[in-house]
Protein backbone atom coordinates (compact mmCIF):
# COMPACT_ATOMS: atom_id res chain seq x y z
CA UNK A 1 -17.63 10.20 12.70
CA UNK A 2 -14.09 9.67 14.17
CA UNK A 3 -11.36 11.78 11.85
CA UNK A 4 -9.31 8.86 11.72
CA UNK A 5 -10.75 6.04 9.80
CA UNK A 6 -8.50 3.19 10.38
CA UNK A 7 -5.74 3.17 12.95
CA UNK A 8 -3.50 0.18 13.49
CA UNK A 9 -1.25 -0.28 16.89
CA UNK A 10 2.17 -2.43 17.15
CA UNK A 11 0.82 -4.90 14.53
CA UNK A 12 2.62 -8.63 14.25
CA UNK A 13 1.66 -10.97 11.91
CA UNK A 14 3.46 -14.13 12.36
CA UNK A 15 4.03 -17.39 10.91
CA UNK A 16 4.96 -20.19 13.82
CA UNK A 17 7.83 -18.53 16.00
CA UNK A 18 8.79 -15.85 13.06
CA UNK A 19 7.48 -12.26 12.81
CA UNK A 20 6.90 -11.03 9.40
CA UNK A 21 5.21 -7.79 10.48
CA UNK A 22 6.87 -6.42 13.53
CA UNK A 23 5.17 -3.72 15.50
CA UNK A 24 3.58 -1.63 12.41
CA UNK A 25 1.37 1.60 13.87
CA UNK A 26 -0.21 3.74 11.84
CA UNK A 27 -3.28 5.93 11.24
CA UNK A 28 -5.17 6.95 7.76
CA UNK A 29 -7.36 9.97 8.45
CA UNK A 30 -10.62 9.86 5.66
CA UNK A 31 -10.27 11.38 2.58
CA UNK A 32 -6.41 10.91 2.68
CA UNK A 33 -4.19 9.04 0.65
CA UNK A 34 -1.26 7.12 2.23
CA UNK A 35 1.54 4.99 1.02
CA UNK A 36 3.22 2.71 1.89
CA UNK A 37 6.58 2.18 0.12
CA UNK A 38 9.58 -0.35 0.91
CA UNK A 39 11.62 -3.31 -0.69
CA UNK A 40 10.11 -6.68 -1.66
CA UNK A 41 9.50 -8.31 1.94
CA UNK A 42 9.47 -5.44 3.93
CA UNK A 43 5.56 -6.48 5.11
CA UNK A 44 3.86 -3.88 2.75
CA UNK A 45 1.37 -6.60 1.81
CA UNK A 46 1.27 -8.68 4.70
CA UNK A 47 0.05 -5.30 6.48
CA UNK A 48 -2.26 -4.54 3.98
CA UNK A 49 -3.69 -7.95 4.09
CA UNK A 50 -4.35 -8.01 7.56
CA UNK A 51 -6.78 -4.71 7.54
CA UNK A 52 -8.65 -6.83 5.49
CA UNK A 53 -8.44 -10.57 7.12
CA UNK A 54 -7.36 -11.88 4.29
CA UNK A 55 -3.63 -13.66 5.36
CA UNK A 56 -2.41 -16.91 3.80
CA UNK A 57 -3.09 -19.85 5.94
CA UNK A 58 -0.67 -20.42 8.07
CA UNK A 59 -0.05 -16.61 9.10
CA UNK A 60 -1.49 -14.95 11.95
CA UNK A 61 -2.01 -11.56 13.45
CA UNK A 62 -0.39 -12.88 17.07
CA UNK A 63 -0.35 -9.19 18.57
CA UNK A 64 -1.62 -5.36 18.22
CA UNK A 65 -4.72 -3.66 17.39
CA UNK A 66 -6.81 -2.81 13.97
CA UNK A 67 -9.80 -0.54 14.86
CA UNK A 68 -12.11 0.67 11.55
CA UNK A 69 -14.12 3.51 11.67
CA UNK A 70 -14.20 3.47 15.48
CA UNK A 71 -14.51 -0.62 16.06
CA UNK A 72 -12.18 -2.85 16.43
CA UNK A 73 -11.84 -5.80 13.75
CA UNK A 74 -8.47 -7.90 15.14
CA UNK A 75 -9.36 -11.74 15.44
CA UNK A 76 -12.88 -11.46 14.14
CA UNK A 77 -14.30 -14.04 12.48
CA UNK A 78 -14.87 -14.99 8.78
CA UNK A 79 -18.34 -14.78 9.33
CA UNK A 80 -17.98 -11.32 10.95
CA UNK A 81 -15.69 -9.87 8.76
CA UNK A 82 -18.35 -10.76 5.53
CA UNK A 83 -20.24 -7.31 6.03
CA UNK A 84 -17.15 -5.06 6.24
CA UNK A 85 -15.68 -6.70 2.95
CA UNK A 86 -16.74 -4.81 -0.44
CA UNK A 87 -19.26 -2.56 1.65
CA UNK A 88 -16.91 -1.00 3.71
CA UNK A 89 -13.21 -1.79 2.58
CA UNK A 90 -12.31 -3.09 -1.00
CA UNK A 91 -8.98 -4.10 -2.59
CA UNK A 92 -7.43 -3.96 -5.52
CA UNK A 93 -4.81 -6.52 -5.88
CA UNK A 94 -1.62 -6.00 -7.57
CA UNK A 95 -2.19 -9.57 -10.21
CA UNK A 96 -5.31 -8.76 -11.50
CA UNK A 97 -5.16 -12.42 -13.85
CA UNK A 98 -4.76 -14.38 -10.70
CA UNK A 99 -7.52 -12.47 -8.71
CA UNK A 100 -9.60 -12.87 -11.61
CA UNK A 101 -11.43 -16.01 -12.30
CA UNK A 102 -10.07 -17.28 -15.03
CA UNK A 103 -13.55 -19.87 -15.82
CA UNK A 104 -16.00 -17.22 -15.48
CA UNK A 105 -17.07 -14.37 -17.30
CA UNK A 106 -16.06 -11.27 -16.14
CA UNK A 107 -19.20 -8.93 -15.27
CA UNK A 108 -20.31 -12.76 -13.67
CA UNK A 109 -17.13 -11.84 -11.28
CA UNK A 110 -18.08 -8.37 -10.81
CA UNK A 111 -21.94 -9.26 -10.14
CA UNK A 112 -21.60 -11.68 -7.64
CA UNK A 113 -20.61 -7.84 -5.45
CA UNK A 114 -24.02 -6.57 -6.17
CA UNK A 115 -25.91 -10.11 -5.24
CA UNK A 116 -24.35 -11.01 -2.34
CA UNK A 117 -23.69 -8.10 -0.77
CA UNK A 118 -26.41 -5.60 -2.12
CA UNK A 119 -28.52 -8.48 -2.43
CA UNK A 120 -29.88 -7.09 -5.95
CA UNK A 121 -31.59 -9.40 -8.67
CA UNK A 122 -29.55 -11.04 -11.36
CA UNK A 123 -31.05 -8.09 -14.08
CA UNK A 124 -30.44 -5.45 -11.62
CA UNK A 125 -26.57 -6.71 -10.94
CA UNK A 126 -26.13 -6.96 -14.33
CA UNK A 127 -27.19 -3.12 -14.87
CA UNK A 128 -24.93 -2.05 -12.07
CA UNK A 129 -21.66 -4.40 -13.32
CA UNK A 130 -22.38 -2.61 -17.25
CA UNK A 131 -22.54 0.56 -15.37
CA UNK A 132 -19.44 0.20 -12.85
CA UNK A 133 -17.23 -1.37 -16.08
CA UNK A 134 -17.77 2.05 -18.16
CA UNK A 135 -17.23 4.17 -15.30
CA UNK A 136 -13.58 2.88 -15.28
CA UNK A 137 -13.76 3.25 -19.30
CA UNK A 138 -13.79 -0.18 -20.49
CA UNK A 139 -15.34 0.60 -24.08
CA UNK A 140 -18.19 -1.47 -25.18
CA UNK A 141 -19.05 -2.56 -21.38
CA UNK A 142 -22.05 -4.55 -22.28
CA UNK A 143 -20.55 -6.98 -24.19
CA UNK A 144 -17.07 -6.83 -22.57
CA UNK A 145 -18.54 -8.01 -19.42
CA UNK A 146 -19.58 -11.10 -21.08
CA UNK A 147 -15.56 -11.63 -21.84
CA UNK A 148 -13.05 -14.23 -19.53
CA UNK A 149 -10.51 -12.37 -18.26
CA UNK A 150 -7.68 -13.79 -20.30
CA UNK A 151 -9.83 -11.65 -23.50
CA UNK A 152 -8.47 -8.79 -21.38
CA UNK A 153 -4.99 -6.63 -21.98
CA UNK A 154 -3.14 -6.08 -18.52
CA UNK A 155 -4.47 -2.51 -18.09
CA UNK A 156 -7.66 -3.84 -18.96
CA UNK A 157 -7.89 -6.47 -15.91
CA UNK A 158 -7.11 -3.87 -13.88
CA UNK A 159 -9.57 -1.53 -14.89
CA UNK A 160 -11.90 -4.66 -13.81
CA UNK A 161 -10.18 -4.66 -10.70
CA UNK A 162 -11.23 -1.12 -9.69
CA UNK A 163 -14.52 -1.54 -10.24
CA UNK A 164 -15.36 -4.30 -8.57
CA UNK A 165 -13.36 -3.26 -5.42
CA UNK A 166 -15.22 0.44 -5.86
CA UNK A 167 -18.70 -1.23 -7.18
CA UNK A 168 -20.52 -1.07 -3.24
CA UNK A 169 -18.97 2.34 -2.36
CA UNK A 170 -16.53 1.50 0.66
CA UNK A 171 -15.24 4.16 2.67
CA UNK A 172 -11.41 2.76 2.38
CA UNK A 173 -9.90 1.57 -0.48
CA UNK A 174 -7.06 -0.47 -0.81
CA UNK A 175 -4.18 -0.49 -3.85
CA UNK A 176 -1.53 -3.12 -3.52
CA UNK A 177 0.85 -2.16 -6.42
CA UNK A 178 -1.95 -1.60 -8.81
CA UNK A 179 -0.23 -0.56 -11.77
CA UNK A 180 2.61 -3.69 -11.73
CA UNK A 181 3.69 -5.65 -14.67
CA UNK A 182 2.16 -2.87 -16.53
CA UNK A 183 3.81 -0.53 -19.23
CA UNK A 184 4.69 3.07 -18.21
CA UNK A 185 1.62 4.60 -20.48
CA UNK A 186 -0.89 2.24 -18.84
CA UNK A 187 0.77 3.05 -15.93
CA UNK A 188 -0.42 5.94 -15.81
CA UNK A 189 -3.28 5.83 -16.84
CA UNK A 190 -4.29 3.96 -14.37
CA UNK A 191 -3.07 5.47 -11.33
CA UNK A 192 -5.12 8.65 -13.16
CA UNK A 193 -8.23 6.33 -13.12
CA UNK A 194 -7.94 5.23 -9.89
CA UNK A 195 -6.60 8.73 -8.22
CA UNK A 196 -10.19 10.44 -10.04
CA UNK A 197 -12.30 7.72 -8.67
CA UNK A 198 -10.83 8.06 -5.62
CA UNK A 199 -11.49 11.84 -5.28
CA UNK A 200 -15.19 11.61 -6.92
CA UNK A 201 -16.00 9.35 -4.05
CA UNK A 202 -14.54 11.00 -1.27
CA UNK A 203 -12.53 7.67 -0.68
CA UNK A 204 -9.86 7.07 1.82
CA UNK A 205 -7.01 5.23 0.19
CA UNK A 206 -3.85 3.53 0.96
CA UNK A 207 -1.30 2.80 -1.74
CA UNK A 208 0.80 0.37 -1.23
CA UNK A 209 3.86 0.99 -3.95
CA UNK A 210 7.68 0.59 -4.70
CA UNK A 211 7.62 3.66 -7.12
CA UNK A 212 8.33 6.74 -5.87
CA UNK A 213 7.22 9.17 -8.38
CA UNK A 214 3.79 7.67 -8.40
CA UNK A 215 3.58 8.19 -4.43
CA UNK A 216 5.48 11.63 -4.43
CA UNK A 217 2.40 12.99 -6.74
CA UNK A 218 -0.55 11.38 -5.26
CA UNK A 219 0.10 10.36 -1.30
CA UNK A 220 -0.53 13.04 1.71
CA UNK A 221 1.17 10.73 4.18
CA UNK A 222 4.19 7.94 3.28
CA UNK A 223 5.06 5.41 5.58
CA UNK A 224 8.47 3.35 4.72
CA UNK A 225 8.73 0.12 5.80
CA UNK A 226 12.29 -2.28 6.42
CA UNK A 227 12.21 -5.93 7.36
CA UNK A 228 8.79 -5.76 8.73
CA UNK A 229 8.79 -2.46 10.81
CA UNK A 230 8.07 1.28 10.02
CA UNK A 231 11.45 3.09 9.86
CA UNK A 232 9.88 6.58 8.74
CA UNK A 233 7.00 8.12 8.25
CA UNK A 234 5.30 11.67 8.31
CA UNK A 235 4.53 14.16 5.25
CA UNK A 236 4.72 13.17 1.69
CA UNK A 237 6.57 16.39 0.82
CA UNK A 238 8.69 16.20 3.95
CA UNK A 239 9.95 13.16 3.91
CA UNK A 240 10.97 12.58 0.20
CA UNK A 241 12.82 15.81 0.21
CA UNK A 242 14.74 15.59 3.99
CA UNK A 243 14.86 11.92 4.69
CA UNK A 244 15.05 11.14 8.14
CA UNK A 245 15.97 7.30 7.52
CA UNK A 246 18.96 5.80 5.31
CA UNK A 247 17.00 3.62 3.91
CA UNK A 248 14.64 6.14 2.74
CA UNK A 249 17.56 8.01 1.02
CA UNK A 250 19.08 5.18 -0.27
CA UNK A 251 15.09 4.23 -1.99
CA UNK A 252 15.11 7.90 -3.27
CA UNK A 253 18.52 8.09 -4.78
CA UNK A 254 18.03 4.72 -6.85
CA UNK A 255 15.22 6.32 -9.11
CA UNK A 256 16.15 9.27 -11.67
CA UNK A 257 16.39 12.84 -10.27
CA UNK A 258 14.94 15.11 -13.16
CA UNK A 259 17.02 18.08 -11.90
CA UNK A 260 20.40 15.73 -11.66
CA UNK A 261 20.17 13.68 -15.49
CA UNK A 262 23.45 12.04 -15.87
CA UNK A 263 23.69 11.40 -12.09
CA UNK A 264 24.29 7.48 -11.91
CA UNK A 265 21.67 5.62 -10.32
CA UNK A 266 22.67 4.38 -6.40
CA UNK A 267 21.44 0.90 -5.58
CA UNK A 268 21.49 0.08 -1.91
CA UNK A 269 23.75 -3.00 -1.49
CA UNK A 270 23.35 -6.40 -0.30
CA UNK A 271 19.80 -7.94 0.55
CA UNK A 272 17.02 -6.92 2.95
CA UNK A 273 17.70 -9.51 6.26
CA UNK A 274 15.98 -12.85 6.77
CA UNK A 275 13.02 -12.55 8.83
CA UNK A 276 14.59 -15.68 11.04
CA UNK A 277 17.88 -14.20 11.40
CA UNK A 278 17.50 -10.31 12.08
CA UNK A 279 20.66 -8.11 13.15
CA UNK A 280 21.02 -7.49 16.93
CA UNK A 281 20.97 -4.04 16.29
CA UNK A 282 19.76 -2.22 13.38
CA UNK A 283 17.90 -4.21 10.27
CA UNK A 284 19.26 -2.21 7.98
CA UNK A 285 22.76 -1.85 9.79
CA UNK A 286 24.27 -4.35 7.25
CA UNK A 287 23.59 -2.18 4.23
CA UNK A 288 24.03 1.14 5.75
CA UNK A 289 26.73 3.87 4.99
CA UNK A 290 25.90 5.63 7.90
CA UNK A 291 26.47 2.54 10.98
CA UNK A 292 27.87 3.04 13.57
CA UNK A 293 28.56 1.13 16.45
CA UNK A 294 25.68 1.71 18.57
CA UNK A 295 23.12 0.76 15.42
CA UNK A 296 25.01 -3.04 15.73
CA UNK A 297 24.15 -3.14 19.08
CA UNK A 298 20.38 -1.31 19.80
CA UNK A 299 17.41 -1.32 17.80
CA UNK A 300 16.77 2.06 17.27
CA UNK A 301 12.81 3.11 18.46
CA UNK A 302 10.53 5.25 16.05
CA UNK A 303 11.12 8.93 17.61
CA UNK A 304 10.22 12.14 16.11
CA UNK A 305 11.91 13.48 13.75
CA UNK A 306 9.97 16.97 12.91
CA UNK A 307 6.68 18.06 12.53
CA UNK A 308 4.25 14.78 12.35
CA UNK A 309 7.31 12.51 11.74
CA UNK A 310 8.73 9.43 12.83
CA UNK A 311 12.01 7.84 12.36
CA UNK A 312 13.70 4.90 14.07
CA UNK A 313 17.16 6.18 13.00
CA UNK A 314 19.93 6.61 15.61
CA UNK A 315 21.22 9.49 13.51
CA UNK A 316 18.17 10.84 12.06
CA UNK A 317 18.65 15.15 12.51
CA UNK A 318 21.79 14.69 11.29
CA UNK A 319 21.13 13.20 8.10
CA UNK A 320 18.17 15.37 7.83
CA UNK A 321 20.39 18.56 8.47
CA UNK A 322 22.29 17.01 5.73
CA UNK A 323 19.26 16.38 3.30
CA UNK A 324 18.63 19.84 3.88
CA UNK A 325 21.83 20.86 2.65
CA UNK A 326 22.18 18.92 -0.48
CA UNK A 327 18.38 20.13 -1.33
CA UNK A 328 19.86 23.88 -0.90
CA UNK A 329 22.79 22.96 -3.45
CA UNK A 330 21.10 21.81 -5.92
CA UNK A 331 18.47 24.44 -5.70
């Protein structure tokens, strides 16, 4: 067995002429957990989608490289990429009442796993979907699996969620914003659920999240993403405390600082760029304190910035010199 489970290579997912995804490369090593954190539209999904060949119609990967577990999976079929779904990658989608059925019976949902890819009787499914529903603790599993999802609280669905995506024992596991639209206690409780599950099952995860607390306690590796390309990645620990990117600082300074109470709140201004209309320079140059001249005219590349990090920041030892500094004020 390879050490890196999936690696992806200058990803682009298009749609027509327009890039969505633009040049994402990254590797998840088994048993790790990485994140993946950015705005709404930076391609967190989009990515995540594709390591599953599951885009919307009309989207396509048009360039790069996916290889799982040693083989290669870009452009393969529907047909081919049957086996590898469930049994060797699941998902857990961040609107558990749309992914859910609403017209069938939930352990039905959960049970079609077992029969079609397991290939198990109807009785023996239905032992495995009681079993996989009170190993998430949903109370009273027997007869809650004969409930329609809309009998089911948020935190609930969700908890249906993980186990059908963790029901055939993949290898990589998938979270796009799992705990969303939920309240902060089910919050979570959830991300506890699915953290414990993870580590009894010696899963490989990525987490694909806008909240920075969650990902600061539970992610090895982060990986920050900005109008479609990775801006910064490397260390959990590293990079949350010494940015190497603005718009990583900008993402860390618009959620409370425990050791800073009454420090008011940054929010980054303006909007992330339309995909069809992208700076010359810099994507983020339009929103950034730190621009300069040069980031208006060249695209900065992903260089590194440190031990097992990335940035594509024209300036990015300076404001991590700077990081470094504030982090030594404040203690």
């Amino acid at each position: 067995m390879t050490e890196t489970l999936i690696s992806v290579r200058d990803l682009r997912v298009s749609v027509g002429s327009v890039e969505l995804v633009r040049g994402v490369s990254l590797d998840v090593a088994r048993g790790t957990t990485v994140a993946v954190v950015g705005e709404s539209g930076s391609g967190k999904s989009l990515t995540a989608l594709s390591l599953m060949g599951l885009l919307p119609g009309g989207l396509t990967v048009s360039d790069g490289e996916i290889v799982f577990d040693g083989a290669p999976v870009t452009g393969l079929s529907e047909r081919a990429w049957q086996p590898l779904r469930g049994k060797q990658i699941g998902m857990i989608f961040q609107d558990p009442l749309s992914a859910l059925n609403p017209c069938l019976r939930v352990g039905d949902q959960i049970a079609e796993m077992f029969r079609r890819r397991a290939g198990l009787s109807r009785r023996e499914a239905h032992g495995k979907v009681v079993e996989a529903m009170a190993e998430v603790g949903i109370p009273d599993a027997e007869r809650r699996a004969r409930s329609y999802p809309h009998e089911f609280s948020g935190g609930m669905r969700q908890r249906v969620m993980i186990a059908m995506a963790m029901s055939l024992h993949p290898q990589l596991l998938i979270a796009d914003e799992p705990t969303t639209a939920l309240d902060v206690t089910v919050q979570a409780q959830i991300m506890r659920l699915l953290l414990a599950r993870k580590q009894a099952r010696a899963l490989t995860l990525i987490l694909i999240s806008h909240d920075l607390g969650v990902v600061s306690r539970s992610a090895d590796t982060v990986v920050v993403m900005y109008a479609g390309r990775v801006v910064e990645s490397g260390p959990t620990r590293d990079v949350l405390t010494a940015p190497a990117h603005p718009y990583t600082l900008g993402l860390m300074r618009s959620v409370p600082d425990r050791r800073r109470p009454r420090a008011a709140l940054e929010a980054i201004p303006g909007q992330p760029p339309d995909p069809r209309a992208l700076p010359a320079g810099c994507a983020f140059e339009p929103r950034c304190p730190m621009a300069r001249d040069v980031c208006r005219r060249v695209v900065p590349e992903l260089r590194p910035a440190g031990s097992g990090r990335v940035s594509a920041c024209h300036f990015a030892d300076e404001l991590r010199a700077g990081a470094r500094a504030g982090e030594a004020e404040h203690g």
